[in-house]
C-alpha atoms as a PDB file:
ATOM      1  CA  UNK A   1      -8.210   1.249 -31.593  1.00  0.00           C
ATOM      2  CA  UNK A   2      -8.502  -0.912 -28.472  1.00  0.00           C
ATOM      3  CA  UNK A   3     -11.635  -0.864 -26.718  1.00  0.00           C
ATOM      4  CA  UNK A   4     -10.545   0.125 -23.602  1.00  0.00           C
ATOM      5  CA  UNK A   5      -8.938   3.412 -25.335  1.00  0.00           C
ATOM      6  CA  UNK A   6     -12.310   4.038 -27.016  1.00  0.00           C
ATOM      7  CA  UNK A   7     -14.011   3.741 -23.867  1.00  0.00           C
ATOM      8  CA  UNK A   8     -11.207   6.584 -22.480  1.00  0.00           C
ATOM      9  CA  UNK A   9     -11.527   8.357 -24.882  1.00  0.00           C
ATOM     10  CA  UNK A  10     -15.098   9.222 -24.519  1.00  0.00           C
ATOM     11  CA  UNK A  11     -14.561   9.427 -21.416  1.00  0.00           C
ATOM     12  CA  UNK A  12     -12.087  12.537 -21.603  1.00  0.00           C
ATOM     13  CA  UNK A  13     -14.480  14.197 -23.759  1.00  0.00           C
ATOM     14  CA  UNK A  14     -16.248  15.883 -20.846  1.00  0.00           C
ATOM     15  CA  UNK A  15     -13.106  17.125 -19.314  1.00  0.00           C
ATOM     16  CA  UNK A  16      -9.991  17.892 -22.089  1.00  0.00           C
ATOM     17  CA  UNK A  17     -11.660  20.723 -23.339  1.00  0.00           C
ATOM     18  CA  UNK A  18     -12.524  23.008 -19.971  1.00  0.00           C
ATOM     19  CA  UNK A  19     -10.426  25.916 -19.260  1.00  0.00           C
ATOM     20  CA  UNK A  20      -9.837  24.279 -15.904  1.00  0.00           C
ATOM     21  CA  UNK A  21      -7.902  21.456 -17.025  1.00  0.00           C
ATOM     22  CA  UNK A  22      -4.621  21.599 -17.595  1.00  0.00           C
ATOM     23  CA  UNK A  23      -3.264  17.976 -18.452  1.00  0.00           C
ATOM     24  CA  UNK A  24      -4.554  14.177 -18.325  1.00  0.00           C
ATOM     25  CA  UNK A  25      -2.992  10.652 -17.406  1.00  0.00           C
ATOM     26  CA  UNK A  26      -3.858   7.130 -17.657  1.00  0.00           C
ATOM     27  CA  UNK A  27      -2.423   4.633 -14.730  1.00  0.00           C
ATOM     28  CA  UNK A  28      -2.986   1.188 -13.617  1.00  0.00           C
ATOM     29  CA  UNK A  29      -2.898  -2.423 -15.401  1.00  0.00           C
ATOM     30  CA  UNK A  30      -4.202  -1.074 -18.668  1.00  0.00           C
ATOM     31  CA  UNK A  31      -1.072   0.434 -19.294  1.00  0.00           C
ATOM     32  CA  UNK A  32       1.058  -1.649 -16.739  1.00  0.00           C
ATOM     33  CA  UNK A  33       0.079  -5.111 -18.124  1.00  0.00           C
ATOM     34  CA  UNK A  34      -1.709  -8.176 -17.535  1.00  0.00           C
ATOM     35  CA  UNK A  35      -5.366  -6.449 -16.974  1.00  0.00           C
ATOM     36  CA  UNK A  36      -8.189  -8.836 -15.488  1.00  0.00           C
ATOM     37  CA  UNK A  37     -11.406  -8.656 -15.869  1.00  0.00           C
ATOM     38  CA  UNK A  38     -12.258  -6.482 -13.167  1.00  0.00           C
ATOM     39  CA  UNK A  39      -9.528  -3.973 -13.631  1.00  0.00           C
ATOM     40  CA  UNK A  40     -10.472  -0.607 -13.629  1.00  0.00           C
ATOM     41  CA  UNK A  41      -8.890   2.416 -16.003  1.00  0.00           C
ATOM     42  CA  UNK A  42      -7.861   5.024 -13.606  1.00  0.00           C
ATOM     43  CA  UNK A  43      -7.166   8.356 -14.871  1.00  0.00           C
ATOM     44  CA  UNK A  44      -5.853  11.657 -13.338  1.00  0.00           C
ATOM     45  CA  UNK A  45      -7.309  15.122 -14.158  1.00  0.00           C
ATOM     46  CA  UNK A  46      -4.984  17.412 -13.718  1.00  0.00           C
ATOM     47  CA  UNK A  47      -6.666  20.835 -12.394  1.00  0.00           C
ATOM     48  CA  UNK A  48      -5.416  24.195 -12.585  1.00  0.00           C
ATOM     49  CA  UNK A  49      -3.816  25.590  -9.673  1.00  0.00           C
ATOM     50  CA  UNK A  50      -5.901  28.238  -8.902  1.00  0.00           C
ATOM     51  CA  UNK A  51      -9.111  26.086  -8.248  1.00  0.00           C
ATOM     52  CA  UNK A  52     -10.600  25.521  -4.862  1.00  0.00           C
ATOM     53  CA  UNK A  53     -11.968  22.001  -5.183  1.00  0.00           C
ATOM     54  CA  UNK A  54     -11.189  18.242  -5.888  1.00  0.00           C
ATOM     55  CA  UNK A  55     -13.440  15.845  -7.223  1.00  0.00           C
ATOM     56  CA  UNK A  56     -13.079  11.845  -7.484  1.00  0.00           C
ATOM     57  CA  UNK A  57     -15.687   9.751  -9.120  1.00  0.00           C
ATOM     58  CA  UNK A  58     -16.416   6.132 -11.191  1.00  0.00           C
ATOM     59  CA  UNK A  59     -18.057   5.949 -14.685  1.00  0.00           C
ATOM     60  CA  UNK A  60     -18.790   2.937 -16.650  1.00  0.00           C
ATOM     61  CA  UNK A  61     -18.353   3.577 -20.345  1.00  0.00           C
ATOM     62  CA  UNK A  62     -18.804   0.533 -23.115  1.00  0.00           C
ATOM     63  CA  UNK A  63     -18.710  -1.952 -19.783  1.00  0.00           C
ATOM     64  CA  UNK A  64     -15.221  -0.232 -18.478  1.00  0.00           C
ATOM     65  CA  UNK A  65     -15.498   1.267 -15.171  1.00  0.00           C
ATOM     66  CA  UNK A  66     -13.402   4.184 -15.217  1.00  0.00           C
ATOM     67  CA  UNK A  67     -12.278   5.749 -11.610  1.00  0.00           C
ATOM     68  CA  UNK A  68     -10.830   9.115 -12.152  1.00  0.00           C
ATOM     69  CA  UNK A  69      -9.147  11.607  -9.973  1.00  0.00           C
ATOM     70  CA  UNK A  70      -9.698  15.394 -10.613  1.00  0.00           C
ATOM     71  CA  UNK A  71      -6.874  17.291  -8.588  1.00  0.00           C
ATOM     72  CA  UNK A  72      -5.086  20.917  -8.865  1.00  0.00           C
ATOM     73  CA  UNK A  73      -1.308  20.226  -8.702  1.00  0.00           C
ATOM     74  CA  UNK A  74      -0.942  21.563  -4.760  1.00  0.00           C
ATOM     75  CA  UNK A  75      -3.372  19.218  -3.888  1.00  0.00           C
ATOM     76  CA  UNK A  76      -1.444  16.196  -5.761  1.00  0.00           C
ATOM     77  CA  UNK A  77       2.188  17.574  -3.671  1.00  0.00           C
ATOM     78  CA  UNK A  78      -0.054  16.467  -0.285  1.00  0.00           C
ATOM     79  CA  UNK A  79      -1.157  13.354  -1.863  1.00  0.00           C
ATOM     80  CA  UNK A  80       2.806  12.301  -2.066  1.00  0.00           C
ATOM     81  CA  UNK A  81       3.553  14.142   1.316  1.00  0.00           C
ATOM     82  CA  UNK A  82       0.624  11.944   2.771  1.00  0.00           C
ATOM     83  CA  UNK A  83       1.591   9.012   1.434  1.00  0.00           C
ATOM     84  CA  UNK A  84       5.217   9.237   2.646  1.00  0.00           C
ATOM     85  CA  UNK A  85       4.608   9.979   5.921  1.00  0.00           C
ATOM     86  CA  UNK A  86       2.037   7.124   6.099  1.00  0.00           C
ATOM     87  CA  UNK A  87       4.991   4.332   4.472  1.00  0.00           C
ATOM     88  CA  UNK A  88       3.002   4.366   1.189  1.00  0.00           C
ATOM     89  CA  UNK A  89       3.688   4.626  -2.105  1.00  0.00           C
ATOM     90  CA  UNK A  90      -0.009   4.772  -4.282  1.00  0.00           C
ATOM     91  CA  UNK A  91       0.242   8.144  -5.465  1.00  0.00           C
ATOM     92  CA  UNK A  92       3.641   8.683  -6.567  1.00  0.00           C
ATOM     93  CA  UNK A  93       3.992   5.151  -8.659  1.00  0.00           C
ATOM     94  CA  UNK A  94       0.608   6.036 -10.280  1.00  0.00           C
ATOM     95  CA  UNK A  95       2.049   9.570 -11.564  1.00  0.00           C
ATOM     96  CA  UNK A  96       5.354   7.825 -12.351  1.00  0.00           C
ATOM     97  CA  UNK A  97       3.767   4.947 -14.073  1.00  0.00           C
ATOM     98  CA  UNK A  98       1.465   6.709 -15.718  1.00  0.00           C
ATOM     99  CA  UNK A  99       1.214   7.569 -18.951  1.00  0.00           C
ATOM    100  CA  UNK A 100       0.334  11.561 -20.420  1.00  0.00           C
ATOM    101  CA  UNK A 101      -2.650  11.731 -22.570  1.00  0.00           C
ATOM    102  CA  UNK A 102      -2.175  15.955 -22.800  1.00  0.00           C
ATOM    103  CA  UNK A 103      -0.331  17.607 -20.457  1.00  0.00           C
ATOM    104  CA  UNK A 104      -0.692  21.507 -21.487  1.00  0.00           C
ATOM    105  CA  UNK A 105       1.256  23.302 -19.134  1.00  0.00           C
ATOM    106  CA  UNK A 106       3.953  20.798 -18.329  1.00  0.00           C
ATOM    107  CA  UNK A 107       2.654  20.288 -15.119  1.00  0.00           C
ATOM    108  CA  UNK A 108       2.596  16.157 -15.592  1.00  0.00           C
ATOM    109  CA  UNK A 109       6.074  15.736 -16.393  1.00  0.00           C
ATOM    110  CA  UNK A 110       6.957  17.863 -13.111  1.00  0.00           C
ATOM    111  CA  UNK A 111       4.732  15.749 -11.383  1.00  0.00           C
ATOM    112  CA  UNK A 112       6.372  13.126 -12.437  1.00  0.00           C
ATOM    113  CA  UNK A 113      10.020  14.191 -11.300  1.00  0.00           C
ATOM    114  CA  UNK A 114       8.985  15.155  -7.675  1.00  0.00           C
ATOM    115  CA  UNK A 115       6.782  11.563  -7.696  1.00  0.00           C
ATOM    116  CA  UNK A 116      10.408  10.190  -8.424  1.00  0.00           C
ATOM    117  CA  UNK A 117      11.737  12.130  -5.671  1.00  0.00           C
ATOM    118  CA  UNK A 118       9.600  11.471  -3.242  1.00  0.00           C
ATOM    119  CA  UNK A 119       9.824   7.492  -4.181  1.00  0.00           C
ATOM    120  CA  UNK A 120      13.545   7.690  -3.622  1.00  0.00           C
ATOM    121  CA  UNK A 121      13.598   8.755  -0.110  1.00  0.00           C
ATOM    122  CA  UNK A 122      14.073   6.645   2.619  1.00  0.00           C
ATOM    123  CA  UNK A 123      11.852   6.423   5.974  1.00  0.00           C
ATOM    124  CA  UNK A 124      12.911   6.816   9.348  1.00  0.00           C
ATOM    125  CA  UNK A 125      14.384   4.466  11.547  1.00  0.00           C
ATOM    126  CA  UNK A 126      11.395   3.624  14.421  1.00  0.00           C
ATOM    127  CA  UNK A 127      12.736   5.936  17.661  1.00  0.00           C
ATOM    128  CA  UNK A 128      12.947   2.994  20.607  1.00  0.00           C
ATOM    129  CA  UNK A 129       9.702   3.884  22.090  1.00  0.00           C
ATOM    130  CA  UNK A 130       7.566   3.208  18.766  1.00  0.00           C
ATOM    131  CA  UNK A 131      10.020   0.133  18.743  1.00  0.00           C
ATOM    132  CA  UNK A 132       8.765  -0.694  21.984  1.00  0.00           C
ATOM    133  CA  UNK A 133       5.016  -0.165  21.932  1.00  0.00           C
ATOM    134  CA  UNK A 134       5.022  -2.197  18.781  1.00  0.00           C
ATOM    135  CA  UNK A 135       6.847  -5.358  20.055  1.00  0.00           C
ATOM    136  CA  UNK A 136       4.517  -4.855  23.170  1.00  0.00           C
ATOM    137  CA  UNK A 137       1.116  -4.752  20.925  1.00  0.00           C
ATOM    138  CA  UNK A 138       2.912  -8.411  18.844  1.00  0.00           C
ATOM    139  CA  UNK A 139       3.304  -9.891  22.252  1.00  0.00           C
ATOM    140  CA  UNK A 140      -0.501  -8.739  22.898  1.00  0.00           C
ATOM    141  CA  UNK A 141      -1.745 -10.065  19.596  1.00  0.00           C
ATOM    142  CA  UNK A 142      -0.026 -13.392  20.104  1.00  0.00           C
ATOM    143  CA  UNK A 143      -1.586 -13.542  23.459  1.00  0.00           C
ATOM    144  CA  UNK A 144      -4.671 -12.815  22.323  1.00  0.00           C
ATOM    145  CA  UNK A 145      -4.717 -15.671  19.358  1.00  0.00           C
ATOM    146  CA  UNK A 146      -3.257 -18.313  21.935  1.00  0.00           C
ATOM    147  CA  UNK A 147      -6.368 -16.932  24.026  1.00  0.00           C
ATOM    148  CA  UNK A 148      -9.116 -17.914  21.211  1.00  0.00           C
ATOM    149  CA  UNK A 149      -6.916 -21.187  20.358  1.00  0.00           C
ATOM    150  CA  UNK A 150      -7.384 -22.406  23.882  1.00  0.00           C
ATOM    151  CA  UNK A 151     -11.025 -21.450  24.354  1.00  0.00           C
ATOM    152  CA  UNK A 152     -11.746 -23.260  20.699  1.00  0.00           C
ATOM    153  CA  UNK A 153     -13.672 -20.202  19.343  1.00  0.00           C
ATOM    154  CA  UNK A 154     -15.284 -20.385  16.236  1.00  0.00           C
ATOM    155  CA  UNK A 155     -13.497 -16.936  15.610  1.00  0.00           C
ATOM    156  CA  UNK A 156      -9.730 -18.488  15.594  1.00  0.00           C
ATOM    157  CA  UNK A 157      -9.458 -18.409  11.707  1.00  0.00           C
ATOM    158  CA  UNK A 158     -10.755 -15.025  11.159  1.00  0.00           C
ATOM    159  CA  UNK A 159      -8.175 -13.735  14.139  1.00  0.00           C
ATOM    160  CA  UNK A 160      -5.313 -15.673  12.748  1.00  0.00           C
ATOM    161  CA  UNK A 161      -5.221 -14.342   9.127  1.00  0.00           C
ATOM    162  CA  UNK A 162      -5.918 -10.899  10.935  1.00  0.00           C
ATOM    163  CA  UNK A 163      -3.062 -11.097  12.884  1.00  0.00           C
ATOM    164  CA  UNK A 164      -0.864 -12.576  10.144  1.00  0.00           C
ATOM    165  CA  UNK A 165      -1.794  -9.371   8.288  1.00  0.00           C
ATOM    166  CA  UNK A 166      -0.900  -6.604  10.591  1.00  0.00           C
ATOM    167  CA  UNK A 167       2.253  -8.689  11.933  1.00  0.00           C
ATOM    168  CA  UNK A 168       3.425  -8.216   8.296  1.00  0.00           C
ATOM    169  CA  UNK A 169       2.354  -4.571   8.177  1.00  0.00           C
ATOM    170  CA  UNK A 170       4.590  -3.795  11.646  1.00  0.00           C
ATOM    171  CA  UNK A 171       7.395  -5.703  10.398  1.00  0.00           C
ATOM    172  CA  UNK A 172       7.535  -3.930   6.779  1.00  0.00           C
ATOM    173  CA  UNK A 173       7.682  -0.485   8.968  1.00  0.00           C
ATOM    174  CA  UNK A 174      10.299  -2.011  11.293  1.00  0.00           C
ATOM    175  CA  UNK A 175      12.254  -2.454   7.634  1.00  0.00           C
ATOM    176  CA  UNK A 176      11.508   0.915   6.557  1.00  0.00           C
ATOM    177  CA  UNK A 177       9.280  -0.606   3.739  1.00  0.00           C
ATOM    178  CA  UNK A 178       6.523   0.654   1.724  1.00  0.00           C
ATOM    179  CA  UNK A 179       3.381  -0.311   3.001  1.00  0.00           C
ATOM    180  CA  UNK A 180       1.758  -3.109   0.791  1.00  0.00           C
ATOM    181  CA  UNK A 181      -2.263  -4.113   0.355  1.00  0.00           C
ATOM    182  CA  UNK A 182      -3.466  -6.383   2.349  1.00  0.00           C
ATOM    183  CA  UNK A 183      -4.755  -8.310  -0.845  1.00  0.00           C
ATOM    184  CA  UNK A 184      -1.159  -7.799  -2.955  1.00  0.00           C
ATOM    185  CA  UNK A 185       0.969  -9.478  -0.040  1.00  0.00           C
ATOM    186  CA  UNK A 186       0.950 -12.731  -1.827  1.00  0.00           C
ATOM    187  CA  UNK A 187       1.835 -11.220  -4.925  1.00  0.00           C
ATOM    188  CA  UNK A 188       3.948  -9.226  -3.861  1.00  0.00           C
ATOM    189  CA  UNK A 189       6.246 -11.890  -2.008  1.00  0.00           C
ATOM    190  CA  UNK A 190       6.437 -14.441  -4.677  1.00  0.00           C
ATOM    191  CA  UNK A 191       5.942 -12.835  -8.406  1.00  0.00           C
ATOM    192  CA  UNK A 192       9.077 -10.830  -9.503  1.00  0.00           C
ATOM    193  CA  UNK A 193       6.462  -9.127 -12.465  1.00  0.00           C
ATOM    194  CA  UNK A 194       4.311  -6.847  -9.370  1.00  0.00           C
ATOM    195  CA  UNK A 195       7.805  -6.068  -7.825  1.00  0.00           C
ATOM    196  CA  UNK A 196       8.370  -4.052 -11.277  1.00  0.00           C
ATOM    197  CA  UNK A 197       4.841  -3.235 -12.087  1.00  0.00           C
ATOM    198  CA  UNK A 198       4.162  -1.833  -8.777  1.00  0.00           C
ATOM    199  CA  UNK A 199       8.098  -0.465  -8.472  1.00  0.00           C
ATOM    200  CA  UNK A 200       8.254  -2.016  -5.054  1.00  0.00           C
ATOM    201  CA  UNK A 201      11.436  -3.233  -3.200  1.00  0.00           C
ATOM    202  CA  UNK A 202      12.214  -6.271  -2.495  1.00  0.00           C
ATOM    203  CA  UNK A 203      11.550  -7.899   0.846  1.00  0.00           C
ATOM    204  CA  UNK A 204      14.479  -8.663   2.283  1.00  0.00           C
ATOM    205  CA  UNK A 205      14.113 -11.320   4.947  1.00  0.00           C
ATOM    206  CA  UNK A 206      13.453 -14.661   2.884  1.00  0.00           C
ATOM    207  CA  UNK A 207      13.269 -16.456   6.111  1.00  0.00           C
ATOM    208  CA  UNK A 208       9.989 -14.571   7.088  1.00  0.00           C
ATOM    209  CA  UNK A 209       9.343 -15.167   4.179  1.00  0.00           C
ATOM    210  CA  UNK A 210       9.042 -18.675   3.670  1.00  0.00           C
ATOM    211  CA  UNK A 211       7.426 -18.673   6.920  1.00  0.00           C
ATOM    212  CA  UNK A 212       5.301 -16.091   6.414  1.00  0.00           C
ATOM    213  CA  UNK A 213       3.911 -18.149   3.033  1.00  0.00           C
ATOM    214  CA  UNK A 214       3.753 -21.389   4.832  1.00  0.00           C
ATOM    215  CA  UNK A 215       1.613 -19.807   7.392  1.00  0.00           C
ATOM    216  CA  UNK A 216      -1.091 -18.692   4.555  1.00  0.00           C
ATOM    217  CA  UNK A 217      -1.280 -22.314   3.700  1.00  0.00           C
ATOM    218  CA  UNK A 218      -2.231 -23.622   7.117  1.00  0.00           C
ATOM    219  CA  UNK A 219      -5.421 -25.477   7.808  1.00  0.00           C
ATOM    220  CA  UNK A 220      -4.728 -27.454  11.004  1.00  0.00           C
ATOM    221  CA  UNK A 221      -5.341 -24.845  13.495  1.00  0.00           C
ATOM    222  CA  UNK A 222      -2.377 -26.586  15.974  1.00  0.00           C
ATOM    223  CA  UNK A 223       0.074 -25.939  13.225  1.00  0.00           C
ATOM    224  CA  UNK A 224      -1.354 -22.568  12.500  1.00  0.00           C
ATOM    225  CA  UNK A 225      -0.698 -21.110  16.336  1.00  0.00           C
ATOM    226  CA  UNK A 226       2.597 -22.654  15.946  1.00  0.00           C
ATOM    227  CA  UNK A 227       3.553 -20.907  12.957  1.00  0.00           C
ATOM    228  CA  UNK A 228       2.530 -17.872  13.719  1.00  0.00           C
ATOM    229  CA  UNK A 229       4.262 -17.717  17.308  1.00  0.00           C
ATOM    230  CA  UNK A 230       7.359 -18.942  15.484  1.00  0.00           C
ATOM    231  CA  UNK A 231       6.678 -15.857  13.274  1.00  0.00           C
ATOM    232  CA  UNK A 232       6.594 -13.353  16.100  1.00  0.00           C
ATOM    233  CA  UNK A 233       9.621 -14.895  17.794  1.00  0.00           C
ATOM    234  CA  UNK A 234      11.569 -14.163  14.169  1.00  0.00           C
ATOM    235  CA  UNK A 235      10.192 -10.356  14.659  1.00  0.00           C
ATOM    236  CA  UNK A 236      11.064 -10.176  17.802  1.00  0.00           C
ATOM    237  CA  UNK A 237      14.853 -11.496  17.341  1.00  0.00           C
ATOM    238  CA  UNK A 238      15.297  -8.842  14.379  1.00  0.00           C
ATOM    239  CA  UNK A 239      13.786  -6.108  16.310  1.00  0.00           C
ATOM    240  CA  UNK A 240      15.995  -6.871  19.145  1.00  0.00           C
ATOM    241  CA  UNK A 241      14.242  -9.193  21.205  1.00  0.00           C
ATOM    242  CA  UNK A 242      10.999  -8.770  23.835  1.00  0.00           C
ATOM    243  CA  UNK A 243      10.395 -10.363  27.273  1.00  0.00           C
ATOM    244  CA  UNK A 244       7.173  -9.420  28.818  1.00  0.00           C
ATOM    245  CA  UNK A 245       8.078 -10.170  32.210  1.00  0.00           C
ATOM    246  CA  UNK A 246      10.044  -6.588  33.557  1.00  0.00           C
ATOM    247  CA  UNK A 247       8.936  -5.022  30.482  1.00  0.00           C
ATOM    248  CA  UNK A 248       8.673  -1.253  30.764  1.00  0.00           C
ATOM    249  CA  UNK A 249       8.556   1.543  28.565  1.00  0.00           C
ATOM    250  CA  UNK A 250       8.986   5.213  30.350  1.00  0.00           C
ATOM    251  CA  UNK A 251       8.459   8.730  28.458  1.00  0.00           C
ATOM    252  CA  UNK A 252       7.383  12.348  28.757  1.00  0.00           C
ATOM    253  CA  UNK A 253       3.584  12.615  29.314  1.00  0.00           C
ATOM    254  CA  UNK A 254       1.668  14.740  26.547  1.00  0.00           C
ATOM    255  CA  UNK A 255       1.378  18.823  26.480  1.00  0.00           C
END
């Protein structure tokens, strides 16, 4: 037996036999592919309905940290809920892509199917006054980076790749994307093998795209505005276009 099974193994030993526990799984690159060094094993506990609590916690068994989730089933139908609402997708491809170490009730492959269901839906279109407000806060951040380019601050790298990061966050939810890690962008963008592991879609504008990659590579902090103001003025054209100057945005106030 592989290690890392061994390792899970004695790990479940404190859990499969309560009469709380309905069902187990196994997720993430251990049973994905390609595991690195510092991958975890994350696991799902699978509660029984009628319990009033959750618990999530990290063990380290024959040097394998071990993250596991402990969860009634109700509790798991928010976690996908959540998820949707927020443009993400962590929950339901961990259930889907999981893989049942005891499932006693069933519950796990019914997870499963609504997981499915859930990753099959589309979002909403952005209503024209989120449209708005967001092309309003790109301007802003643009302005703000040409701001610390022209004063020289020490700070310009650190606001660049910041703004890079939530530039491609907006623009995913303009596309009615999933939302994608900060630290999986790259990946995510150029290796075909986390489009399937992860079960992502593909991104569909290649010319962002190539921009988008050339602007991680910058050094030369000239180039680097440039790139990224190009990058806005792409966003801007596919959202529709933006001038600042008569820009207004009117709605009801709050109740």
């Amino acid at each position: 037996m592989e290690e890392w099974k061994m390792a899970l193994e004695e790990f479940l030993k404190d859990w499969k036999n309560r009469n709380d526990v309905v069902g187990a799984l196994v997720c993430g690159s251990y049973i994905k592919g390609n595991p690195s060094r510092r991958s975890d094993i994350d696991v799902h506990i699978i509660l029984s309905d009628d319990v009033d609590w959750r618990e999530r916690g990290n063990r380290i068994i024959n040097g394998f940290l071990i993250e596991y989730f402990a969860n009634p089933p109700h509790q798991i139908h928010k976690y996908f809920q959540g998820d949707f609402q927020n443009q993400g997708t962590m929950s339901m491809v961990q259930i889907i892509t999981g893989k049942i170490l005891f499932d006693n009730t069933g519950i796990l492959n019914e997870l499963k199917i609504e997981a499915e269901h859930w990753l099959n839906n589309e979002y909403d279109e952005l209503n024209k006054t989120v449209l708005e407000m967001k092309k309003y806060s790109l301007w802003d951040s643009l302005d703000n980076l040409k701001d610390c380019f022209e004063q020289k601050r020490v700070d310009f790298s650190f606001v660049y790749f910041n703004s890079l990061a939530n530039l491609f966050s907006e623009y995913c939810q303009f596309l009615r994307l999933e939302s994608i890690p900060y630290n999986q962008v790259h990946s995510y963008l150029v290796d075909p093998a986390y489009i399937k592991k992860y079960l992502k879609s593909v991104f569909p504008d290649s010319i962002f795209k190539e921009m988008f990659l050339k602007a991680l590579q910058e050094a030369d902090k000239q180039k680097m505005m440039e790139t990224y103001e190009d990058l806005v003025n792409h966003v801007f054209n596919q959202m529709g276009g933006f001038k600042i100057d008569g820009w207004r945005i009117k709605s009801p106030v709050e109740e």
